[in-house]
Each structure stands twice: as structure tokens, then as C-alpha cells.
Protein backbone atom coordinates (compact mmCIF):
# COMPACT_ATOMS: atom_id res chain seq x y z
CA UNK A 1 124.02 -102.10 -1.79
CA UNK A 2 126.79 -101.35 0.71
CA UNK A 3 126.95 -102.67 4.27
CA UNK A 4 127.85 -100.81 7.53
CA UNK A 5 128.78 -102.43 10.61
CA UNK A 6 128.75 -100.39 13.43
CA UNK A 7 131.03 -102.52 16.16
CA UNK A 8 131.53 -101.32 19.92
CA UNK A 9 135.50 -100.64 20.46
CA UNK A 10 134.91 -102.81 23.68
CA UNK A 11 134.12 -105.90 21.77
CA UNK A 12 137.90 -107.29 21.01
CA UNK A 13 136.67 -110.38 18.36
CA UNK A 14 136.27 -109.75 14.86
CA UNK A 15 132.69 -109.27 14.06
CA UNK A 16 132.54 -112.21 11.97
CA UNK A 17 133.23 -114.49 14.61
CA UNK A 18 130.06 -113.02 16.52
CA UNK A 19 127.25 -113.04 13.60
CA UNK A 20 126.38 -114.93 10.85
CA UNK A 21 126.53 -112.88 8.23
CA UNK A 22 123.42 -111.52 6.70
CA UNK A 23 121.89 -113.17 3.57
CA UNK A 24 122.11 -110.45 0.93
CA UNK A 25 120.33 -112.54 -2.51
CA UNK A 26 121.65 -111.31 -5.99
CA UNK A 27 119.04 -112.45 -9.07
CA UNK A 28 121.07 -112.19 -12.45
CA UNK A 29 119.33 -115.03 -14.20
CA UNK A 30 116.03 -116.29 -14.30
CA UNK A 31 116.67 -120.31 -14.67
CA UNK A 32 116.14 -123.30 -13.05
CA UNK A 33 119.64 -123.50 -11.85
CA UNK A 34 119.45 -119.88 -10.58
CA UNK A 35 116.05 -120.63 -8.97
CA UNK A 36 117.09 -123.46 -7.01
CA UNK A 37 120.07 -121.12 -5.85
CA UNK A 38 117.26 -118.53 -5.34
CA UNK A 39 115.45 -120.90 -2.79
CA UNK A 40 119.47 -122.12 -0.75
CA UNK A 41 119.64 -118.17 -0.51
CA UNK A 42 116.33 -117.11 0.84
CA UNK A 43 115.91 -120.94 3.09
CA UNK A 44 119.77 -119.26 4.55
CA UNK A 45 118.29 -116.20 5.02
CA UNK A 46 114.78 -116.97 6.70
CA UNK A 47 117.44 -119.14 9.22
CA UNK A 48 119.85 -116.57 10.07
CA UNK A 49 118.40 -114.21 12.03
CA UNK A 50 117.86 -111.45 10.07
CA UNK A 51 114.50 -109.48 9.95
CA UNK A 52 114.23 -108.66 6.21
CA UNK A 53 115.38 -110.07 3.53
CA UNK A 54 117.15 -107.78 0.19
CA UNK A 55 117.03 -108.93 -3.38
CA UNK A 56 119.48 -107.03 -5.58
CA UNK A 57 117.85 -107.69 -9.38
CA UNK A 58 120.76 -107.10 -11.96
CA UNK A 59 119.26 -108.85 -15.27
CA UNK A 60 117.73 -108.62 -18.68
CA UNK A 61 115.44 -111.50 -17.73
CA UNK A 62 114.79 -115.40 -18.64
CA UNK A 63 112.28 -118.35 -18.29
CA UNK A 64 109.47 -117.27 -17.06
CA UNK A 65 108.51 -120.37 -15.37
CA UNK A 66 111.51 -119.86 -12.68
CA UNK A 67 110.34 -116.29 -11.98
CA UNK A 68 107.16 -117.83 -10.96
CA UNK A 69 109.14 -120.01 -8.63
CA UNK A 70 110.85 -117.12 -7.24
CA UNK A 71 107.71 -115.19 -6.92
CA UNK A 72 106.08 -118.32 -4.88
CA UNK A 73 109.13 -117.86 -2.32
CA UNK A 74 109.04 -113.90 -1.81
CA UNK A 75 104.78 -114.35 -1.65
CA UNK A 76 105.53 -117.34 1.36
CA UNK A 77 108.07 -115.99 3.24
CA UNK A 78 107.84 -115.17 6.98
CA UNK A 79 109.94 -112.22 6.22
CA UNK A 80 109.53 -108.94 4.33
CA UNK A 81 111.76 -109.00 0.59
CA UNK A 82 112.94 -106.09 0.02
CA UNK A 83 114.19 -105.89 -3.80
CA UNK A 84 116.74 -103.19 -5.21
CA UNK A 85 117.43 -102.50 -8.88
CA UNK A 86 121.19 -100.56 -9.05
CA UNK A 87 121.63 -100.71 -13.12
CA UNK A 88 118.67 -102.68 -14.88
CA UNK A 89 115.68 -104.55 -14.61
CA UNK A 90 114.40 -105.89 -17.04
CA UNK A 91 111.30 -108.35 -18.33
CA UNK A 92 111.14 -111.51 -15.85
CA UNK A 93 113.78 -108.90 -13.46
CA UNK A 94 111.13 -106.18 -13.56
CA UNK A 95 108.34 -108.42 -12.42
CA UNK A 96 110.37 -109.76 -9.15
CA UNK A 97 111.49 -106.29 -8.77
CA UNK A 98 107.89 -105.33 -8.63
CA UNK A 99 106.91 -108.16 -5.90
CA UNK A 100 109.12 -106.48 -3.26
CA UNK A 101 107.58 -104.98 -0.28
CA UNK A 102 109.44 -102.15 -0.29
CA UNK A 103 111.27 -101.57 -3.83
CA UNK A 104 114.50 -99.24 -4.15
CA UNK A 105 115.51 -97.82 -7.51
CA UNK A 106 118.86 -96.15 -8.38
CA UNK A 107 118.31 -92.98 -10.04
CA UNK A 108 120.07 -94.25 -12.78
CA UNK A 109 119.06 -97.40 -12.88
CA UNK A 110 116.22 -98.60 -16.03
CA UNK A 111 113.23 -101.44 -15.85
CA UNK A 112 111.92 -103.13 -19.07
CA UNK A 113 108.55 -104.61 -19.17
CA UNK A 114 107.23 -106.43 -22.24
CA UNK A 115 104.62 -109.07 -22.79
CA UNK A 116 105.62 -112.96 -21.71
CA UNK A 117 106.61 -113.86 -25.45
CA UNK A 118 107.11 -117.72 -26.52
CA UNK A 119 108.38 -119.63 -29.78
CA UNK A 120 105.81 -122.26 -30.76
CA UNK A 121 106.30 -125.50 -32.54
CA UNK A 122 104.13 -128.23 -34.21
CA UNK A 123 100.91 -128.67 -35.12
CA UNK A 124 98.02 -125.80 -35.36
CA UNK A 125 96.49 -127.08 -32.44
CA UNK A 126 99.79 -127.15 -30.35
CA UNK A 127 100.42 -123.56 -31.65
CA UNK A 128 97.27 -122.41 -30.45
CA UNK A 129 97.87 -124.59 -27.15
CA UNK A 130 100.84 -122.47 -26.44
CA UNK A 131 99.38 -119.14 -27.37
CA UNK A 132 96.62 -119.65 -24.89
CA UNK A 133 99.00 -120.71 -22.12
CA UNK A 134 101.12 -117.64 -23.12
CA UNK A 135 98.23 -115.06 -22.70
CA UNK A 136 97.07 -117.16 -19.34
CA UNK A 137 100.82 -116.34 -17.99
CA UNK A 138 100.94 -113.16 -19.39
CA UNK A 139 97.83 -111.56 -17.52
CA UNK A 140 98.52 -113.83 -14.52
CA UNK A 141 102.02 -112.13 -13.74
CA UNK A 142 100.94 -108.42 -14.82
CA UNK A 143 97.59 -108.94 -12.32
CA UNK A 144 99.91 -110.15 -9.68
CA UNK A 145 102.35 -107.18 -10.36
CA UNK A 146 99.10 -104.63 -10.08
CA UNK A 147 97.99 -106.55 -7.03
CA UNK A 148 101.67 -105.84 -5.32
CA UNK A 149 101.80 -102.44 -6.45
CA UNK A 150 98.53 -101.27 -5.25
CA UNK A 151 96.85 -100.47 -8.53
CA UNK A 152 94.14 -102.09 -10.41
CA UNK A 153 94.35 -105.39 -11.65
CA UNK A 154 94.17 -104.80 -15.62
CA UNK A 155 96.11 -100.94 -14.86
CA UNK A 156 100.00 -102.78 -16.47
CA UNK A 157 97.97 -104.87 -19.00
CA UNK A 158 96.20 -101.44 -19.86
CA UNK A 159 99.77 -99.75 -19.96
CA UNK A 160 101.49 -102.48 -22.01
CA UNK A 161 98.15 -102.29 -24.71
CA UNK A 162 98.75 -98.31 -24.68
CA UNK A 163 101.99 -98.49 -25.84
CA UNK A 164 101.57 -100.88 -28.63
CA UNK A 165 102.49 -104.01 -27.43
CA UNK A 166 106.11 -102.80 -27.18
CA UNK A 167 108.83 -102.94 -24.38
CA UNK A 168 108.09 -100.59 -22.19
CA UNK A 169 111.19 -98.78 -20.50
CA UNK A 170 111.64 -96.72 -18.02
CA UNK A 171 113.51 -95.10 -15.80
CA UNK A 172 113.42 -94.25 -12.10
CA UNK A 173 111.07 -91.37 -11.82
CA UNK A 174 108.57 -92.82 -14.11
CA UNK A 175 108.42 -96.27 -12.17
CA UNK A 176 107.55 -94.27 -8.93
CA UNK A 177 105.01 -92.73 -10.65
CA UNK A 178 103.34 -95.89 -11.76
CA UNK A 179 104.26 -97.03 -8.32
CA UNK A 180 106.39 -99.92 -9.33
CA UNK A 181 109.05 -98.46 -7.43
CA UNK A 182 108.48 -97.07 -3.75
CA UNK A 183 111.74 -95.42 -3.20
CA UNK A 184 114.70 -93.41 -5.21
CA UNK A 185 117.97 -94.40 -3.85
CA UNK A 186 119.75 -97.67 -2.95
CA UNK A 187 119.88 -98.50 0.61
CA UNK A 188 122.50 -99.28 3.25
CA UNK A 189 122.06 -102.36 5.66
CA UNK A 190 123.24 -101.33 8.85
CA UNK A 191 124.25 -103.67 11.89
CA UNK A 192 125.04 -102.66 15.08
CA UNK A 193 126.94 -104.55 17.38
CA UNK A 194 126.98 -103.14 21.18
CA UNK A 195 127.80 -103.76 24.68
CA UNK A 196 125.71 -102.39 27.53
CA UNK A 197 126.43 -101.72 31.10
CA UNK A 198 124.04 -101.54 33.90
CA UNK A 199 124.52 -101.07 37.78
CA UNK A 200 122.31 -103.28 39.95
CA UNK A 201 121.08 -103.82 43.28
CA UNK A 202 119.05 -105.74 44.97
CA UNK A 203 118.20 -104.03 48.32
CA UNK A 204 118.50 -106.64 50.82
């Protein structure tokens, strides 16, 4: 996403020494070292100023719990997220992606949803543990998804089934169909920096 700052000739300083500059957050991993840079970047960005926040998503995905995290900041914060895929999207990436209020899409860009998948250890019982606690975060995250997107709560759990169980990838075009994706095209965040002039009096 490029930036454009629009700066009155009458205003001699460099720009940077006028604003702080806007929080722009970048998700490439899905961690919890990432997430606790995920929540310095969006705690920066609910303090600067700024009225929206953008989330560029650039990743093939990761722990699952730490996209919850992320989710649980977006869902709480006092300012609209914004999130914009430019090349990929996919699994835990396609899920924030989806949690944006407004959600930009390069035409060229590709989200990948699958299933929350897990490797299981132990004994039966613990096996079975996990499964359930799999299919409990599996339907949790695609309801929440539906919930965002406007659809029915089962409709991406329905989708996923329809397809086989498979990854499910798509590109642009198709994700604003399914309305996982509001708008083709990456936006520009534009800041304007002005002086005005007015003539007073005060008739005495």
C-alpha cells in the first residue's frame, strides 16, 4: 500500500517533524512473537491519531492460537481495521484478512482457506481430546469469519465440506463473490497537511 502526503508549499518543516507517522501493521507470521508485535503495532496505532487502522496480510499462515489473539484486538478496537491482501493470504492470513471491516484484494493477489489441522500425540483419549478441541476451533473461527462477512454462520463450513475437505483457493473475483473480500484494488492512504487563512473582524 503506497502513501501520499499532500504538504502545503507554505509549511517550510519537513512533514515528519509535524506528524507522527501513521501506524501501517504488516502480519507475515502468525506466532506468539509476531502477536505480541501485533498488539505494540495496533496499542501505537490506536495512540497516534489516526482514524483507521490498515493491516497488510502477506503470509501462508501459522498457530492458530495467535490468530485468535489477533482477532481479539481487531474485534476490541476503538478503531475500524482495515486489512489488505497484495500477493497471498493464506489459512490463519485468510481468516484475519476476513475480520477486516473493509477488506482490499489485489487483483492478483490469492487466499487459501483450509480446515484448522493439528498433529496429535499420546494416548487414545488425548488423541480424541485434541480432535475435539480441533473441530471446537475449527467451526469457532469459520462462524466468526461468516459472522464478519455477512453470511450465514455454517455458509464457509458448508463451502469447505463442498469441496472435500480440501484447501480452498481463490482468487480475487471469487472472494468478492463469497464476500470475503469487499473491494478489488489496493488502496492509497492519503494525508493532507494544510494551512488556512481567514480575515477577521470584530466590529467594534
Amino acid at each position: 500500500m503506497q502513501k501520499k502526503i499532500n504538504v502545503d508549499p507554505l509549511i517550510k518543516p519537513k512533514y515528519e517533524e509535524l506528524i507522527e507517522q501513521p501506524v501501517v501493521i504488516r502480519v507475515r507470521r502468525f506466532s506468539e512473537s509476531s502477536c505480541a508485535d501485533f498488539a505494540d503495532q495496533m496499542n501505537r496505532a490506536i495512540n497516534s491519531g489516526q482514524p483507521f487502522i490498515p493491516i497488510i496480510i502477506d503470509s501462508y499462515g501459522g498457530q492458530v492460537y495467535s490468530l485468535l489473539e489477533m482477532i481479539s484486538k481487531i474485534q476490541n478496537c476503538e478503531l475500524p481495521c482495515h486489512t489488505i491482501v497484495e500477493s497471498k493470504a493464506m489459512s490463519c492470513g485468510a481468516i484475519l484478512f476476513a475480520m477486516g471491516k473493509k477488506r482490499f484484494m489485489s487483483p492478483n493477489a490469492t487466499l487459501m482457506l483450509h480446515e484448522v489441522s493439528s498433529t496429535s500425540f499420546g494416548k487414545i483419549e488425548e488423541i480424541k481430546a485434541d480432535a475435539k478441541e480441533t473441530d471446537r476451533l475449527n467451526s469457532m473461527l469459520f462462524r466468526m469469519m461468516a459472522k464478519n462477512c455477512g453470511k450465514k454462520s455454517d455458509f464457509f463450513l458448508k463451502l469447505v465440506h463442498s469441496r472435500n475437505h480440501a484447501d480452498c483457493y481463490m482468487g480475487a473475483e471469487e472472494a468478492k463473490k463469497l464476500s470475503i473480500c469487499t473491494d478489488i484494488g489496493v488502496p492509497r492512504m492519503s494525508i493532507d497537511i494544510s494551512v488556512s487563512y481567514k480575515l477577521e473582524f470584530k466590529n467594534q
